[in-house]
Protein backbone atom coordinates (compact mmCIF):
# COMPACT_ATOMS: atom_id res chain seq x y z
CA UNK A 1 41.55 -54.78 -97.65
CA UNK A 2 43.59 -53.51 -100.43
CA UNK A 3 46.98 -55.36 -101.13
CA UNK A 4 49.96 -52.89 -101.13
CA UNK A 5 52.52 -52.98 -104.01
CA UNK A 6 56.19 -53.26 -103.69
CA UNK A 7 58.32 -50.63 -104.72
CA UNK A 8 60.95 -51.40 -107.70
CA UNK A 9 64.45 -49.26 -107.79
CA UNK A 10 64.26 -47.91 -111.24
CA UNK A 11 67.10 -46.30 -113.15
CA UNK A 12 71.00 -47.73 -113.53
CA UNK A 13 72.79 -49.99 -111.66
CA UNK A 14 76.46 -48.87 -110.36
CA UNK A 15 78.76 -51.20 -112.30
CA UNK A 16 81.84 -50.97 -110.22
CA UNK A 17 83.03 -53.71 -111.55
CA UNK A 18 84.49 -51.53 -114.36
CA UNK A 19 86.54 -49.68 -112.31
CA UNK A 20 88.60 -52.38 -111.03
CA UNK A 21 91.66 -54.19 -113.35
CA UNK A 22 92.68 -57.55 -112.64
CA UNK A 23 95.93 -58.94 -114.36
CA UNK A 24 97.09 -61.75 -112.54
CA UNK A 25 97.12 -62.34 -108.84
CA UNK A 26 96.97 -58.20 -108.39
CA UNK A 27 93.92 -55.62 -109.15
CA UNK A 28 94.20 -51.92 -110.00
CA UNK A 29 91.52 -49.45 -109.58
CA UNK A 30 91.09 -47.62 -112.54
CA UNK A 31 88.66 -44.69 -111.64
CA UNK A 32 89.52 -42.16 -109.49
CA UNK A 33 89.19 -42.47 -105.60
CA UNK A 34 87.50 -39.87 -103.04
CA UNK A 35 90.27 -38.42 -100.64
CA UNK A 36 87.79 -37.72 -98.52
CA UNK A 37 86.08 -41.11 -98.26
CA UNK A 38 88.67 -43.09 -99.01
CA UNK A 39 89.22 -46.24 -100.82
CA UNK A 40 86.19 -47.84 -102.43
CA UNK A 41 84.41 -44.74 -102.78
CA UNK A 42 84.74 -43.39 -106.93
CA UNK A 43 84.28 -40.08 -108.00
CA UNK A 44 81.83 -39.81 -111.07
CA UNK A 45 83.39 -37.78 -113.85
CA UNK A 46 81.43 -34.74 -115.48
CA UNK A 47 82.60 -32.43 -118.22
CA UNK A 48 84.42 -29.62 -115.72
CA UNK A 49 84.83 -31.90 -112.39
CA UNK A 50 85.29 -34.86 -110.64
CA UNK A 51 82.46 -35.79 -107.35
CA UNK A 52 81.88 -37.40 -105.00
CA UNK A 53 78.44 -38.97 -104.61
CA UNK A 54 78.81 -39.78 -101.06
CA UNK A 55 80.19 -37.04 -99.21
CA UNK A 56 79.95 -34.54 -101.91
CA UNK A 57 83.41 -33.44 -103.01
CA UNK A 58 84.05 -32.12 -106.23
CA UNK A 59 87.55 -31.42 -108.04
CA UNK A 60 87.38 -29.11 -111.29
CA UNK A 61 89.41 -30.34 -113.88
CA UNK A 62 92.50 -29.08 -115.30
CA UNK A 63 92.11 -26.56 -118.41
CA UNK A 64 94.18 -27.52 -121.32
């Protein structure tokens, strides 16, 4: 019989604990927030846009 091996996630972890604030007894959430998903759900930023991993919503940025 031949043993299986176990599968490792490779690549980066999240880190949402940088996008959270805490002074005091409050928190802020300092990324930006799906409007579609709702709280707890960032939006990764790219060059042009904003999206949404989960539900796939995207936001182009503002030109200056």
């Amino acid at each position: 019989m031949t043993e299986s091996k176990e599968k490792t996630k490779s690549g980066k972890s999240t880190q949402k604990y940088k996008k959270y604030q805490i002074s005091g007894e409050t928190f802020t959430r300092s990324g930006r927030v799906c409007p579609k998903c709702g709280p707890g759900v960032f939006m990764g930023e790219h060059k042009d846009r904003f999206a949404c991993g989960k539900c796939g919503f995207m936001e182009r940025k503002a030109k200056v």
